[in-house]
N, C-alpha and C. Protein backbone atom coordinates (compact mmCIF):
# COMPACT_ATOMS: atom_id res chain seq x y z
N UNK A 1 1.53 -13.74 -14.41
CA UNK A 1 0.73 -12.99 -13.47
C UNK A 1 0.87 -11.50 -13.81
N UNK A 2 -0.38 -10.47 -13.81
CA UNK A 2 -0.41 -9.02 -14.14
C UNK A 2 -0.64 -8.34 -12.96
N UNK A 3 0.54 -8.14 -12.48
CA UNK A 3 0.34 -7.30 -11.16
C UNK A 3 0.89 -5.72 -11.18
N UNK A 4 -0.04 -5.32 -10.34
CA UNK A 4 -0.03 -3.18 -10.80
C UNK A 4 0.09 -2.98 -8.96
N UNK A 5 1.40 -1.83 -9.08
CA UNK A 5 1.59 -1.23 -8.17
C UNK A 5 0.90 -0.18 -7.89
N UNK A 6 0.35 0.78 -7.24
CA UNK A 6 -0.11 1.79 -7.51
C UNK A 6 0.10 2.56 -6.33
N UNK A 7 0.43 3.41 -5.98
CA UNK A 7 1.54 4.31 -4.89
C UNK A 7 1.33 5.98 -4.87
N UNK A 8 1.29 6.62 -3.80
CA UNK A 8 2.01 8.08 -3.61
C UNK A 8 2.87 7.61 -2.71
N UNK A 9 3.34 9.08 -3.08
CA UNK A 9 4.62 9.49 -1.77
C UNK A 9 4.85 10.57 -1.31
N UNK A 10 4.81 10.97 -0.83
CA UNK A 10 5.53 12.34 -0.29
C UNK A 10 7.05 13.10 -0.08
N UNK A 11 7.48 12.31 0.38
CA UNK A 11 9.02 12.14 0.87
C UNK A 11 9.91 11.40 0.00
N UNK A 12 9.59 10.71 -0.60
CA UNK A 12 10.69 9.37 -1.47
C UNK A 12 9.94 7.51 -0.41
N UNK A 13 9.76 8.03 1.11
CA UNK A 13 9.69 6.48 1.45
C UNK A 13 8.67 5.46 0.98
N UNK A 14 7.47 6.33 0.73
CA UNK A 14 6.94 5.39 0.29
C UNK A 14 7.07 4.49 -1.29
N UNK A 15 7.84 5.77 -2.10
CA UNK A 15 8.11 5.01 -3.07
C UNK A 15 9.14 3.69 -3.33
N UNK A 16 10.14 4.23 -2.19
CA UNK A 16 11.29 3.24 -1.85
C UNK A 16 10.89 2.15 -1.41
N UNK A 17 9.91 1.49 -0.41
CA UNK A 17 8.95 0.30 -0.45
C UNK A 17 8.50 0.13 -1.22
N UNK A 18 7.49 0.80 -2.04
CA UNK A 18 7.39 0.21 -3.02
C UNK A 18 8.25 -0.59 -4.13
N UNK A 19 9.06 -0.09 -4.54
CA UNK A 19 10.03 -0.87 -5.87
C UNK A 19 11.35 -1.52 -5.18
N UNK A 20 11.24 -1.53 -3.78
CA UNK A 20 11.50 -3.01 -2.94
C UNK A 20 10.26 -4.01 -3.40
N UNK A 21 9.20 -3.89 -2.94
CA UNK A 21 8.37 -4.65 -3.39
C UNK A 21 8.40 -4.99 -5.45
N UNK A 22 8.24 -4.21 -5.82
CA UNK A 22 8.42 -5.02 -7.39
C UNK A 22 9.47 -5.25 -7.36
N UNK A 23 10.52 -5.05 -7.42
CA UNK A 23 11.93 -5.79 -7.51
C UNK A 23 12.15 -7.28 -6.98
N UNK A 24 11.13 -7.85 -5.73
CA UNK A 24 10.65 -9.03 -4.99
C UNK A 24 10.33 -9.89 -5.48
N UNK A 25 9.41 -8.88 -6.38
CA UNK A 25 8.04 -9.37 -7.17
C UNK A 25 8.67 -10.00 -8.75
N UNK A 26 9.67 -8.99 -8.99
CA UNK A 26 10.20 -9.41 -10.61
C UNK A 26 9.63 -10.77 -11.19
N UNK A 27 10.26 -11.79 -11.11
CA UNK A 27 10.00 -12.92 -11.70
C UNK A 27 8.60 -13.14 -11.44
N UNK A 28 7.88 -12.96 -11.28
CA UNK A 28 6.66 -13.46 -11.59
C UNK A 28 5.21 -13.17 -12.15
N UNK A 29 6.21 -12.20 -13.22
CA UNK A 29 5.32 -11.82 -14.58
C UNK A 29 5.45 -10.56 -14.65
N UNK A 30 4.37 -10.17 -15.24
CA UNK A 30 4.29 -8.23 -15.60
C UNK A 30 4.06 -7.68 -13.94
N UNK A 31 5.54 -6.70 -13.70
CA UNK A 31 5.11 -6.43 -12.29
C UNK A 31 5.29 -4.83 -12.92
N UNK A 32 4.30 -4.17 -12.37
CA UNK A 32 4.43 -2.49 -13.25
C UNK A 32 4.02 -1.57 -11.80
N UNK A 33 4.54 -0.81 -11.83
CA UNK A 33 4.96 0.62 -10.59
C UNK A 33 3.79 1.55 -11.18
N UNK A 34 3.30 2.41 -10.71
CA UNK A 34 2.65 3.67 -11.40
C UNK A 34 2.32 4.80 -10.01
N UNK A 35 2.78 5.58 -10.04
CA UNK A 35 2.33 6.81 -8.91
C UNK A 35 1.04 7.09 -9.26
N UNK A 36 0.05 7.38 -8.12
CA UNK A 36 -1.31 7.39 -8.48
C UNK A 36 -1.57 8.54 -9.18
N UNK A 37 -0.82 9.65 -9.23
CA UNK A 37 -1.04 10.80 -10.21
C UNK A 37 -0.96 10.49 -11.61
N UNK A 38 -0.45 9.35 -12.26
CA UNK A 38 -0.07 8.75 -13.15
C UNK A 38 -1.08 7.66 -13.88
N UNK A 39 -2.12 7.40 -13.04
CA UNK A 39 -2.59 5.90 -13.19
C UNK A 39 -3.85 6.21 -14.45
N UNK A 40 -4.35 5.58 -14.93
CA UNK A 40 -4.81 5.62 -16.11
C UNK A 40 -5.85 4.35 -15.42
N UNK A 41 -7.16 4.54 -15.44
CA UNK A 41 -8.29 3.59 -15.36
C UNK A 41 -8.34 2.24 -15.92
N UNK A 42 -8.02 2.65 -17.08
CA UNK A 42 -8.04 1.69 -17.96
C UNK A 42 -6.66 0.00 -17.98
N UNK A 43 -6.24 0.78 -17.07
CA UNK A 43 -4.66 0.01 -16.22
C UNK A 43 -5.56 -1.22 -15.34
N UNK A 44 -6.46 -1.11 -14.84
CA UNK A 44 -6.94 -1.93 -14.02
C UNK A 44 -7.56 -3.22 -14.87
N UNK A 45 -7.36 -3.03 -15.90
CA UNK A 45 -8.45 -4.33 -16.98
C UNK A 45 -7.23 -5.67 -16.56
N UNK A 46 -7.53 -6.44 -16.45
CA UNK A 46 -6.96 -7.59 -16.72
C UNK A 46 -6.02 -8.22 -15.74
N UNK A 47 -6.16 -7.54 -14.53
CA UNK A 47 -5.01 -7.54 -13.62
C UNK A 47 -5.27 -8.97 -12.64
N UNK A 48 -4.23 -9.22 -11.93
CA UNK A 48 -4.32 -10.81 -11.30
C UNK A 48 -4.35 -10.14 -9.68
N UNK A 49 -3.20 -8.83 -9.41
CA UNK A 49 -2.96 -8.19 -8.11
C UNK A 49 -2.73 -7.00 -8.41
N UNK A 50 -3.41 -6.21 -7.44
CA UNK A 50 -3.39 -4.95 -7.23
C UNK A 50 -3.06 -4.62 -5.98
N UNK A 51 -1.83 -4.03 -5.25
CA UNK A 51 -1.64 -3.44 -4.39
C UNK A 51 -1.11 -2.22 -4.14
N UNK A 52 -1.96 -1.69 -3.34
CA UNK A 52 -1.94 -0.07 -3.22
C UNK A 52 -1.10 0.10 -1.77
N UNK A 53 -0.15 1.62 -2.40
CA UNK A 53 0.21 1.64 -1.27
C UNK A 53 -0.11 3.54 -0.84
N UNK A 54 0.32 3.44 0.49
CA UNK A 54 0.37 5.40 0.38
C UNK A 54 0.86 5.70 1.96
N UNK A 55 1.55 6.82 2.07
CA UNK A 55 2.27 6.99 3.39
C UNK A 55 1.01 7.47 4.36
N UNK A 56 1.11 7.25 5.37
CA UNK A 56 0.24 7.99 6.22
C UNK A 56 0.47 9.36 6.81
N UNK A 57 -0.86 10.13 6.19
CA UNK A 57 -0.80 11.54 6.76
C UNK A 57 -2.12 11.95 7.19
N UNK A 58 -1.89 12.39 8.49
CA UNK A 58 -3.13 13.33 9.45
C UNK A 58 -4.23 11.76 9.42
N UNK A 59 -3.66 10.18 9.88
CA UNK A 59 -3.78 9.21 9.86
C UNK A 59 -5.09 8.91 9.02
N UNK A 60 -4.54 9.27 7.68
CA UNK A 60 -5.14 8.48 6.76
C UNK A 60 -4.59 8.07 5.00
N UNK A 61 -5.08 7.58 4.21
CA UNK A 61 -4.11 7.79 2.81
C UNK A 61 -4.41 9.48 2.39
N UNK A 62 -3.11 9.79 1.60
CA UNK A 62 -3.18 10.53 0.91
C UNK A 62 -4.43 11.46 -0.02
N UNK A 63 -4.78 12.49 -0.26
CA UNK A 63 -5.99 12.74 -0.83
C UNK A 63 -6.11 12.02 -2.63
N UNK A 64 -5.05 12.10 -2.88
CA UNK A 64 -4.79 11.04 -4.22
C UNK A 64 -5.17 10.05 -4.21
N UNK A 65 -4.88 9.03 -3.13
CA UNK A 65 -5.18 8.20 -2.94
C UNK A 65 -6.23 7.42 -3.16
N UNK A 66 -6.85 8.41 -1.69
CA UNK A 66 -8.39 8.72 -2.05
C UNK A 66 -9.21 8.32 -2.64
N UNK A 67 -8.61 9.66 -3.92
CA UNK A 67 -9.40 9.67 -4.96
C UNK A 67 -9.29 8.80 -5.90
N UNK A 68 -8.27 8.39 -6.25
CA UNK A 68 -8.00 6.75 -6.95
C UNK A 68 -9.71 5.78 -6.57
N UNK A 69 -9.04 4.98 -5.53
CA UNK A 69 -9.65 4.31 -4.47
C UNK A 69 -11.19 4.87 -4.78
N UNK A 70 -11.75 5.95 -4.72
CA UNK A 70 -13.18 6.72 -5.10
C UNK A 70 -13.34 6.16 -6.53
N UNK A 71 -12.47 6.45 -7.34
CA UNK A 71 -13.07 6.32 -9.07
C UNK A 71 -13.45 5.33 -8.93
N UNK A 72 -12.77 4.03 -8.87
CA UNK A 72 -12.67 2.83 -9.03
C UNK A 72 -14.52 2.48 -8.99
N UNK A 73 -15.14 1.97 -10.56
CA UNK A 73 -16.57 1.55 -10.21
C UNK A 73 -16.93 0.87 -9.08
N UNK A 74 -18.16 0.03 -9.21
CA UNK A 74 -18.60 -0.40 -7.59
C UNK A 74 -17.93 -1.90 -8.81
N UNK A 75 -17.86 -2.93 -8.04
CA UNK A 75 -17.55 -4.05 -8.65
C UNK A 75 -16.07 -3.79 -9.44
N UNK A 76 -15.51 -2.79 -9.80
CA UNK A 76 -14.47 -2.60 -10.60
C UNK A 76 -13.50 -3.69 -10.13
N UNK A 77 -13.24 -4.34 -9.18
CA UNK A 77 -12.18 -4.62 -8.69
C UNK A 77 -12.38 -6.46 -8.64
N UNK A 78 -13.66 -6.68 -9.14
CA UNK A 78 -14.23 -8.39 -9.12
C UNK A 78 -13.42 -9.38 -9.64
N UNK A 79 -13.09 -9.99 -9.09
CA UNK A 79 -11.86 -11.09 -9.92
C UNK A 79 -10.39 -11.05 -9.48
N UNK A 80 -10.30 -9.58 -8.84
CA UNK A 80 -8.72 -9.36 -8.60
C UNK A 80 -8.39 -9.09 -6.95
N UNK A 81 -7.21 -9.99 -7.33
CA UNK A 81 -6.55 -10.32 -5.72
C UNK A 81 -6.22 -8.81 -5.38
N UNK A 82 -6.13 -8.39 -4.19
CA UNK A 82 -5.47 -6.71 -3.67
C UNK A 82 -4.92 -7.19 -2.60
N UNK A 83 -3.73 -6.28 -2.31
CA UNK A 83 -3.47 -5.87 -0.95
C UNK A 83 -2.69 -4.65 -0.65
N UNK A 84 -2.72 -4.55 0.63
CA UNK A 84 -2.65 -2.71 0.96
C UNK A 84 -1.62 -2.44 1.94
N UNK A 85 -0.60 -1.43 1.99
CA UNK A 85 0.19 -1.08 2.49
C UNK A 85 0.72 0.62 2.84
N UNK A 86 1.10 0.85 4.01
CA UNK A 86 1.50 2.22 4.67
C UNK A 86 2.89 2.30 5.22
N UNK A 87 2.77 3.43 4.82
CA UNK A 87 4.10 4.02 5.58
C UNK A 87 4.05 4.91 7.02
N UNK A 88 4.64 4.80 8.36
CA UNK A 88 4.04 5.46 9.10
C UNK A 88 4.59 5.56 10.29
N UNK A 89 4.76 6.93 11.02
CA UNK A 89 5.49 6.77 12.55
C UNK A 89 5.08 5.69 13.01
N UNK A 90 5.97 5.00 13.81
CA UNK A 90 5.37 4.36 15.07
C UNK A 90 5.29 5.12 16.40
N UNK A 91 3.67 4.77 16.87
CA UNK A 91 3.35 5.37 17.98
C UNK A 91 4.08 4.69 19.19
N UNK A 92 4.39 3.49 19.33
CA UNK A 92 5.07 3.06 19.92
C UNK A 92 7.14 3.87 20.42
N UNK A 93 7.18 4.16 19.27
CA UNK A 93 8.92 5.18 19.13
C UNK A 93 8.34 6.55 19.98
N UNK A 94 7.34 7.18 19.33
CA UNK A 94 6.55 8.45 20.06
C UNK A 94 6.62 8.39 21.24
N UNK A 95 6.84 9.71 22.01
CA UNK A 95 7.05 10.00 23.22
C UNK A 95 5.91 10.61 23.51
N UNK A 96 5.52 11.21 22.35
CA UNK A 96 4.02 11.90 22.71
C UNK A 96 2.66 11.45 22.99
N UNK A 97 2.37 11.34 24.24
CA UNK A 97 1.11 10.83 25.09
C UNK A 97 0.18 10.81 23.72
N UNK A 98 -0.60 12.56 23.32
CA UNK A 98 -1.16 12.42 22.28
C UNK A 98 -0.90 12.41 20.84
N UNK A 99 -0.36 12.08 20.22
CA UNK A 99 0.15 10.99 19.03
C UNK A 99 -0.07 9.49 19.35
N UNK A 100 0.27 8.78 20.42
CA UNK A 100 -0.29 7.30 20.63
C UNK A 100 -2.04 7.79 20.22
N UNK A 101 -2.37 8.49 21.69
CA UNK A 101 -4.42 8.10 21.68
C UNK A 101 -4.86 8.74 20.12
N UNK A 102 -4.01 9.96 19.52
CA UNK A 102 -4.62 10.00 17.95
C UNK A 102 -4.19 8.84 17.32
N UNK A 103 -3.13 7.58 17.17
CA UNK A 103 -3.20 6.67 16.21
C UNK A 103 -3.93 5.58 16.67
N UNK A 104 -4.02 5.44 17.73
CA UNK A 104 -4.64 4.48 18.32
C UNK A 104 -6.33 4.67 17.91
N UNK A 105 -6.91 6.32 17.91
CA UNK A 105 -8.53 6.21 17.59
C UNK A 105 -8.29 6.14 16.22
N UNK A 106 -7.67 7.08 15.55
CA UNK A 106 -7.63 7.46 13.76
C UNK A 106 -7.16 6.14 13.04
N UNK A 107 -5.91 5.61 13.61
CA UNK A 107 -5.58 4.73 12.73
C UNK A 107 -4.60 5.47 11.85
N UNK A 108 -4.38 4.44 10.88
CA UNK A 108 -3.50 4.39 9.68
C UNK A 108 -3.81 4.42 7.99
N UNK A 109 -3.01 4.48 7.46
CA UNK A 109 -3.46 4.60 5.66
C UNK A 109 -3.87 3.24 5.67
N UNK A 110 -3.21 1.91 5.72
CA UNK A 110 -3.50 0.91 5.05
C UNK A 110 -4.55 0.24 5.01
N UNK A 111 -5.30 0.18 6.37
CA UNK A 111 -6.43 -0.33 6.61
C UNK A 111 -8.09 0.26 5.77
N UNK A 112 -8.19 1.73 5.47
CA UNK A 112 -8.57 2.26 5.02
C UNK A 112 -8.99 1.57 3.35
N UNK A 113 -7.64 2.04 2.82
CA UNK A 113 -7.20 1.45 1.69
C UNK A 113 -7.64 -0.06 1.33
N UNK A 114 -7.73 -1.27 2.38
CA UNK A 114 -8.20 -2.24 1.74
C UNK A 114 -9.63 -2.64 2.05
N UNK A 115 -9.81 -1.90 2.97
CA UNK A 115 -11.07 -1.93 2.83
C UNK A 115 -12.42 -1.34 1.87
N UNK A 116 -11.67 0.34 1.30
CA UNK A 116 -12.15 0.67 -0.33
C UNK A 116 -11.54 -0.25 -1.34
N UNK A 117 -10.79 -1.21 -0.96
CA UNK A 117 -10.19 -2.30 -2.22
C UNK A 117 -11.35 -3.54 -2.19
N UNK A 118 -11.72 -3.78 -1.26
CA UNK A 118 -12.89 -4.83 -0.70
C UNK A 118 -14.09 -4.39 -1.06
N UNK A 119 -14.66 -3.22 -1.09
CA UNK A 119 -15.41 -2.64 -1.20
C UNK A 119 -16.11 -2.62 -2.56
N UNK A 120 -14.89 -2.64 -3.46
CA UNK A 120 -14.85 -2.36 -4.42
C UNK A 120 -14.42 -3.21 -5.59
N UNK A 121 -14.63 -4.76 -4.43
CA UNK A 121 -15.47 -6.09 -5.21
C UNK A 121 -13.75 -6.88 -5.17
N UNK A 122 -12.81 -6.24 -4.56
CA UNK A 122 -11.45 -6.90 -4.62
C UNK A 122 -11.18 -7.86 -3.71
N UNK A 123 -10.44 -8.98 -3.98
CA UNK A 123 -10.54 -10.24 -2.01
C UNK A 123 -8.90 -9.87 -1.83
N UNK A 124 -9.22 -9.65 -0.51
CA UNK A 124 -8.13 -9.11 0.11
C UNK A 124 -7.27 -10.39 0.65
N UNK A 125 -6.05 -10.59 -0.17
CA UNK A 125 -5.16 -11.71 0.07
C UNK A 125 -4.52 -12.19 1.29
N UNK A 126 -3.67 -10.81 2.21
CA UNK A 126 -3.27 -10.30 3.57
C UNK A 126 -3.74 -9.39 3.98
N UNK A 127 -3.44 -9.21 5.48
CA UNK A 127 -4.03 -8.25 5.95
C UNK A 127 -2.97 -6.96 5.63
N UNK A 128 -3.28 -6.23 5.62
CA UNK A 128 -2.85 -4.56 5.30
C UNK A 128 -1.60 -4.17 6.05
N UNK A 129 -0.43 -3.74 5.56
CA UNK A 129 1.01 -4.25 5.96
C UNK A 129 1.70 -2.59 6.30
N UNK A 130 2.54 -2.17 7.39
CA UNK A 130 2.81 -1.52 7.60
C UNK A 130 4.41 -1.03 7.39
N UNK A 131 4.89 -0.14 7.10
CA UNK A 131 6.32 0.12 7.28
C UNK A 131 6.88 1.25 7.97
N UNK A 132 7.71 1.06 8.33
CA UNK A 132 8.00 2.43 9.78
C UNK A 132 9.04 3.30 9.02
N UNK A 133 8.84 4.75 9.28
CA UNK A 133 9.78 5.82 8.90
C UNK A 133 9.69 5.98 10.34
N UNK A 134 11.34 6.72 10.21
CA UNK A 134 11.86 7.42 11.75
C UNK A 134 11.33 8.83 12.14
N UNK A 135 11.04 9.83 11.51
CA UNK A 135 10.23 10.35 11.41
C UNK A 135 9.52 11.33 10.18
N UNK A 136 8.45 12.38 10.48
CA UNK A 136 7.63 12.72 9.19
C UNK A 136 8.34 12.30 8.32
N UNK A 137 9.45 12.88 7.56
CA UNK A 137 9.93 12.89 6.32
C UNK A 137 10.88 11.34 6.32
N UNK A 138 11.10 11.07 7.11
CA UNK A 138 11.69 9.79 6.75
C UNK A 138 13.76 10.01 7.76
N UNK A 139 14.16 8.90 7.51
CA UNK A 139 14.00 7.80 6.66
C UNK A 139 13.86 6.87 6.84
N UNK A 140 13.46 5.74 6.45
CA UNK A 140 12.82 4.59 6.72
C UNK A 140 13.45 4.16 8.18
N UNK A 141 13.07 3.11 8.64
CA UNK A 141 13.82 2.60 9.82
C UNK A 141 14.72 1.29 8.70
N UNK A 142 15.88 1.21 9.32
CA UNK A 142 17.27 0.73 8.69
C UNK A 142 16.65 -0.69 8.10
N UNK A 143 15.68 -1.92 8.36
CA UNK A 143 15.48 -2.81 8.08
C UNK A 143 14.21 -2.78 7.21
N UNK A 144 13.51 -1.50 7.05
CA UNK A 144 12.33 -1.62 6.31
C UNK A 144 12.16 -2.36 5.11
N UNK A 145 13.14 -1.89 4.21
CA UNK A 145 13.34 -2.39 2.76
C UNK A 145 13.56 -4.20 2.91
N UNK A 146 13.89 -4.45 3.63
CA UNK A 146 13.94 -6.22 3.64
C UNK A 146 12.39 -6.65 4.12
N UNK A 147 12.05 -5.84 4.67
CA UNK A 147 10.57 -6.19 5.54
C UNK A 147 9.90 -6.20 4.34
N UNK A 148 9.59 -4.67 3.33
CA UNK A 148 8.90 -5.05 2.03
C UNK A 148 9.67 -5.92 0.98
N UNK A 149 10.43 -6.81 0.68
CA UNK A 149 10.73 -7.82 -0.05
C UNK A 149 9.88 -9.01 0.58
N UNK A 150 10.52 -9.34 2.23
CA UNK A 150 9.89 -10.31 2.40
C UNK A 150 7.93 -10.15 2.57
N UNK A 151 7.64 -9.16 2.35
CA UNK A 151 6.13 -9.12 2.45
C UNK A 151 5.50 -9.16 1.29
N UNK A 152 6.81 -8.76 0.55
CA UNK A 152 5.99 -9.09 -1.65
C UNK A 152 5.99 -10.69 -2.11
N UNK A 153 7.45 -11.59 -1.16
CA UNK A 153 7.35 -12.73 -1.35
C UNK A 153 6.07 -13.49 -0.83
N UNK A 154 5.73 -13.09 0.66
CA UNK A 154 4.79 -13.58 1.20
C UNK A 154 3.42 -12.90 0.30
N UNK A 155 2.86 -12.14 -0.53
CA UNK A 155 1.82 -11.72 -1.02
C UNK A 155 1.99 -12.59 -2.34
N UNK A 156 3.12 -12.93 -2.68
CA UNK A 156 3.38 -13.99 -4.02
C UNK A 156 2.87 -14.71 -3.17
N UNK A 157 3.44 -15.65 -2.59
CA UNK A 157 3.06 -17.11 -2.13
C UNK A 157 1.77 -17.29 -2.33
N UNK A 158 0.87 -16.46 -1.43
CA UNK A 158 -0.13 -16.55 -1.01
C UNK A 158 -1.09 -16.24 -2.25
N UNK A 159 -0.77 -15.74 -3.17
CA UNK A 159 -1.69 -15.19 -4.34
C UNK A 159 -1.65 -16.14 -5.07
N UNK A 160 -0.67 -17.20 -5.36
CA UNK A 160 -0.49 -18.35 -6.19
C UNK A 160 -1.01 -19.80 -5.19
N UNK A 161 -1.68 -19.61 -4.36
CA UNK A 161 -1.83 -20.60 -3.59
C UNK A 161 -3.60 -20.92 -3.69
């Protein structure tokens, strides 16, 4: 199986989910990391899974992100499994009245993200997976990193099924 990570970060957390997730992922073929400042077009040929990830800011992905997600032709993505993942306060921990009603209308990175992955001719395996930092800068909440293992196993399962 040729599966491509493809990630920003800001802080370190989102990268730290991430390579929880390939490390999950190891055994089951070419599992490759790339920060989206890094990514090369031509990376996308041949792939089985593609999952993107990116922290959430001013509740949405990253402008990198983005722009990744933008290049990508119309159809570019036909044939290949995706799924999508964020990093992100919980509004729920928030004390602040408005921080809930802004995440609650704006939303989050991930959803965004698989839906320009869908868009863009990819079938979306799971639904779009979240991970909690304690706050802006992090650091994760203490169980995150097991949450993305068991969510790379469950995106294996399900991709081989």
């Amino acid at each position: 199986m040729n599966i491509l990570l493809v990630y920003d970060s800001v802080f370190g957390n989102t990268e730290k989910i991430t390579h929880a997730i390939r490390d999950s992922m190891g055994s089951q073929g070419n599992v490759r990391t790339v920060r989206v400042s890094d990514i090369d077009p031509d990376r996308l040929n041949g792939l089985d899974l593609l999952i993107v990830g990116s922290p959430t800011r001013a509740f949405r992905p990253t402008k990198e992100v983005t722009a990744f997600l933008n290049s990508i032709p119309a159809n570019g993505l036909k044939g290949i499994k995706v799924a999508a993942f964020d990093t992100r306060l919980s509004a729920a921990d928030k004390r602040s009245f408005l921080f809930r009603i802004l995440a609650k209308r704006f939303g989050y990175a991930a959803e965004p993200i698989a839906d320009k992955l869908v868009k863009k001719g990819g079938k979306l395996i799971v639904p779009p997976e979240w991970f909690i930092v304690k706050d802006p800068e992090g650091p994760l909440k203490s169980d995150e990193l097991e949450h993305a293992a068991e969510w790379a196993r469950s995106v294996i399962e399900v991709s081989l099924a």
